[in-house]
N, C-alpha and C. Protein backbone atom coordinates (compact mmCIF):
# COMPACT_ATOMS: atom_id res chain seq x y z
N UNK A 1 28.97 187.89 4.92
CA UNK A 1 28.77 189.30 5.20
C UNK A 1 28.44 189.99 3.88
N UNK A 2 27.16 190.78 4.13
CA UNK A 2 27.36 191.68 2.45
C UNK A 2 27.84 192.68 2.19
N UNK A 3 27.88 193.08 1.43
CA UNK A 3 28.75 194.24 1.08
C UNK A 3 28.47 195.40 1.68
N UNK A 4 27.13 195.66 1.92
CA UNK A 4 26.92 197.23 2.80
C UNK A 4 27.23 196.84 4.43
N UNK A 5 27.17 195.86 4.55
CA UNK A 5 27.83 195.13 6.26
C UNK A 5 29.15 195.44 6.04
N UNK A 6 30.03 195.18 5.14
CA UNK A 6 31.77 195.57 5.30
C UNK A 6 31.78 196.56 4.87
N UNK A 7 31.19 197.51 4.15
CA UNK A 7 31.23 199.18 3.90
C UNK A 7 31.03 199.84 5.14
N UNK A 8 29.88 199.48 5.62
CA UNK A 8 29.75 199.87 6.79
C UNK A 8 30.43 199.79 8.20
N UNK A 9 31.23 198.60 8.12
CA UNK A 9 32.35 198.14 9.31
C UNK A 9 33.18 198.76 9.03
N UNK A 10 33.99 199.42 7.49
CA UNK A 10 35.01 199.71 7.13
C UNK A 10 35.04 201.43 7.34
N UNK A 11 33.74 201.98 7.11
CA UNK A 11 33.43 203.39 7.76
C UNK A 11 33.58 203.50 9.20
N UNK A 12 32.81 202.94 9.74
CA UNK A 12 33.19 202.86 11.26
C UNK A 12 34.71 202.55 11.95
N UNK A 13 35.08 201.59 11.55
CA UNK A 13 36.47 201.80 11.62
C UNK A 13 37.22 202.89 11.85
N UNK A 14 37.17 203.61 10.20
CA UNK A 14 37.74 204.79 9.82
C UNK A 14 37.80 205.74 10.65
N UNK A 15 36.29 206.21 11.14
CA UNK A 15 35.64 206.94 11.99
C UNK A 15 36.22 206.88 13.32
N UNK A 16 36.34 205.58 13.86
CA UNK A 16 37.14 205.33 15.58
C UNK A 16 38.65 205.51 15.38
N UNK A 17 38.71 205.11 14.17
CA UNK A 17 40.35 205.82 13.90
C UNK A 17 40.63 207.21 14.23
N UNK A 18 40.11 207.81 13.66
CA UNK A 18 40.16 209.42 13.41
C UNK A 18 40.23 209.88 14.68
N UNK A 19 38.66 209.33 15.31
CA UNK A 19 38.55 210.02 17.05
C UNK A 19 39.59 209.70 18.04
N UNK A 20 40.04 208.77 17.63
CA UNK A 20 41.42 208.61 18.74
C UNK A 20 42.25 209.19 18.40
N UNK A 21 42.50 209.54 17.20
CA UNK A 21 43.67 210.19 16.87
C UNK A 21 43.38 211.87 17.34
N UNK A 22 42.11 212.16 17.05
CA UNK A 22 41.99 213.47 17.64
C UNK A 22 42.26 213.67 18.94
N UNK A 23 41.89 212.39 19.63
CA UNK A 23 41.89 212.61 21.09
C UNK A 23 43.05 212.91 21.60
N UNK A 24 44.03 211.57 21.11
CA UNK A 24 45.15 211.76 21.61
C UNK A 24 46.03 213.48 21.44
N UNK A 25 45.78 213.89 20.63
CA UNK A 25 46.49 214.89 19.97
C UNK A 25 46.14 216.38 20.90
N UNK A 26 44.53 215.84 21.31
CA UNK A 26 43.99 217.17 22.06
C UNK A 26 44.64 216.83 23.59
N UNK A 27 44.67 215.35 24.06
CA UNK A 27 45.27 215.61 25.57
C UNK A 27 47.23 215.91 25.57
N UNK A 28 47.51 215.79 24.19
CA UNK A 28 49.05 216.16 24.09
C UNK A 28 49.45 217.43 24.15
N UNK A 29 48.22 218.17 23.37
CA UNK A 29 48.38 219.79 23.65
C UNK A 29 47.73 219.92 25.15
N UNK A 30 46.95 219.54 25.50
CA UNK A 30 46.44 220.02 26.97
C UNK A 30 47.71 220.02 27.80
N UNK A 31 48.61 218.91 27.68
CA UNK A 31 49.58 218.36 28.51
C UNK A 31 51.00 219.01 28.44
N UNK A 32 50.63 220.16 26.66
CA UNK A 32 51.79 220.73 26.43
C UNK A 32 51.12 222.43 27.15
N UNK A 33 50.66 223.07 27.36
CA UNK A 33 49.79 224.13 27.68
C UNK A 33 50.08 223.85 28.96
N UNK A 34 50.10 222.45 30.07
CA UNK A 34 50.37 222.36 31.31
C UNK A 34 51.94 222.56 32.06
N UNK A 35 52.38 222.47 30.97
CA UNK A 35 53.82 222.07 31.13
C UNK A 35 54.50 223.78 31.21
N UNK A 36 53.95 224.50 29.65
CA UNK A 36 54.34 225.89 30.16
C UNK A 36 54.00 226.85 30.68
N UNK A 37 52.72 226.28 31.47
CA UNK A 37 52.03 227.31 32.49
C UNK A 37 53.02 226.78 33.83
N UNK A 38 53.82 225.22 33.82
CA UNK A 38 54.50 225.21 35.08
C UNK A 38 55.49 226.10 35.31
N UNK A 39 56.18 225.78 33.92
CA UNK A 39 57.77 226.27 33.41
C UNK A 39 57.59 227.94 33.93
N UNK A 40 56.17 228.49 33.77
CA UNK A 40 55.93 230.12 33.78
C UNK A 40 56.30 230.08 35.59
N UNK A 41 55.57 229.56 36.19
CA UNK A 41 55.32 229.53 37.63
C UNK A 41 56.98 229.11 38.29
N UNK A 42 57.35 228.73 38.10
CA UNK A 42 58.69 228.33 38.33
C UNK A 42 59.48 229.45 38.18
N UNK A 43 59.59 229.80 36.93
CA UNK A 43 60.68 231.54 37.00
C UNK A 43 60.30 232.12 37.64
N UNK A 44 58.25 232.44 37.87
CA UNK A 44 58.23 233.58 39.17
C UNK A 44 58.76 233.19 40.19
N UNK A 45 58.58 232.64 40.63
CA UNK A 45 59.24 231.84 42.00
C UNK A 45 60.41 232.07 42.32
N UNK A 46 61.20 231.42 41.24
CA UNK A 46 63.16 232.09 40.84
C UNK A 46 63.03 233.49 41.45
N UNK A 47 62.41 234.33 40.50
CA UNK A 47 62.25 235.46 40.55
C UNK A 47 62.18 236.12 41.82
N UNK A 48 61.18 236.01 42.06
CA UNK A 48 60.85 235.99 43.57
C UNK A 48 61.86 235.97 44.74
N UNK A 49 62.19 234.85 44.79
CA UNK A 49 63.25 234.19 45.54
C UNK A 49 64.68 234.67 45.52
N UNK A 50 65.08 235.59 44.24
CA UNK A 50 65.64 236.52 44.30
C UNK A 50 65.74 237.37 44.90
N UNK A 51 64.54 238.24 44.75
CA UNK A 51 63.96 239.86 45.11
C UNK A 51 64.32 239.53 47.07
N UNK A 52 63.75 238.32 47.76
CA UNK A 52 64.13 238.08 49.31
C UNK A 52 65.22 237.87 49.28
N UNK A 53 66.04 237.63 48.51
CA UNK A 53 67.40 237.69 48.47
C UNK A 53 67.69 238.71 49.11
N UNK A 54 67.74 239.53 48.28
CA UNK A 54 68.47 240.53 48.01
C UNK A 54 67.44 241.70 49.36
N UNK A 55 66.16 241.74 49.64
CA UNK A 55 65.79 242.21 50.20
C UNK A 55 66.31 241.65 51.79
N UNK A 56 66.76 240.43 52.34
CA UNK A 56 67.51 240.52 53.60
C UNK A 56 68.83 240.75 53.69
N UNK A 57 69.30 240.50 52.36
CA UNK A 57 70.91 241.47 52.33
C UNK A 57 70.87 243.06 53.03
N UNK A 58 69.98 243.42 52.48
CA UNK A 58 69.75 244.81 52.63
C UNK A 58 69.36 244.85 54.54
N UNK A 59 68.28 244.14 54.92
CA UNK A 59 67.77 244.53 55.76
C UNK A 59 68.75 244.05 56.96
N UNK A 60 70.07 243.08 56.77
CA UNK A 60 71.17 242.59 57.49
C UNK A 60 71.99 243.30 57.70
N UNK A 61 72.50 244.48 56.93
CA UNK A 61 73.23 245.14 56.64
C UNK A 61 73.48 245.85 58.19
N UNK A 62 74.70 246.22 58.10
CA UNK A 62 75.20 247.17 59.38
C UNK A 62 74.47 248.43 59.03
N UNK A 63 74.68 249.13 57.84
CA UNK A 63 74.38 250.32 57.66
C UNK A 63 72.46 250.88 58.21
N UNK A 64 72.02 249.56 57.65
CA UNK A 64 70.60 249.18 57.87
C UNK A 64 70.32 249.75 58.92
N UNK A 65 70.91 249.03 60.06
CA UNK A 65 70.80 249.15 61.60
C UNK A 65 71.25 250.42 62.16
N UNK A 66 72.42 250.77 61.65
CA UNK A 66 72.67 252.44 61.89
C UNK A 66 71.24 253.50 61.48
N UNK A 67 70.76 253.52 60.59
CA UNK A 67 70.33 254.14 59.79
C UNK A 67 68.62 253.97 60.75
N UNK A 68 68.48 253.17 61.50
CA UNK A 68 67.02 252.70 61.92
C UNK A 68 67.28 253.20 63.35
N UNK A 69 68.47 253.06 64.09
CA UNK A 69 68.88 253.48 65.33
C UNK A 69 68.76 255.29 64.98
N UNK A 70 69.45 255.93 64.39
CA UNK A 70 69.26 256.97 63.78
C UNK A 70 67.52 257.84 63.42
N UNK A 71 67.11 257.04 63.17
CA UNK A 71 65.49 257.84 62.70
C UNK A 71 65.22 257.25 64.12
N UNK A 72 65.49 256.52 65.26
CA UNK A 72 64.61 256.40 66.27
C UNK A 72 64.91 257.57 67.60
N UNK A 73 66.32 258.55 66.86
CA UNK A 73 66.34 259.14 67.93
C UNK A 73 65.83 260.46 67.37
């Protein structure tokens, strides 16, 4: 092999080194960006799931029912 043949294998190398390493690094952030757009979607939800909480407490209520019998007369 001559010498610009292993300079040249040894660049290339280098080169497929690098790109994988970029790669990997770019689907780790993609994968980290996925993770807290879930984590986001999840508290609304919590959230959410609260608010009906608390909104059929209300609408169960005795007083509720008084109060609806009342405006119907």
């Amino acid at each position: 092999m001559s010498t610009w043949a292993a300079i040249v294998s040894i660049v290339a190398i280098v080169f497929s080194a690098d790109t994988i390493a970029k790669i990997s690094k770019n689907r780790a952030q993609k994968k980290a960006a996925g993770n807290k757009e879930l984590e986001e979607a999840l508290a609304e939800v919590k959230r959410l799931e609260e608010r009906i909480q608390v909104l059929e407490r209300i609408v169960t209520e005795n007083k509720f029912d008084l109060r609806s019998e009342i405006n119907k007369l």
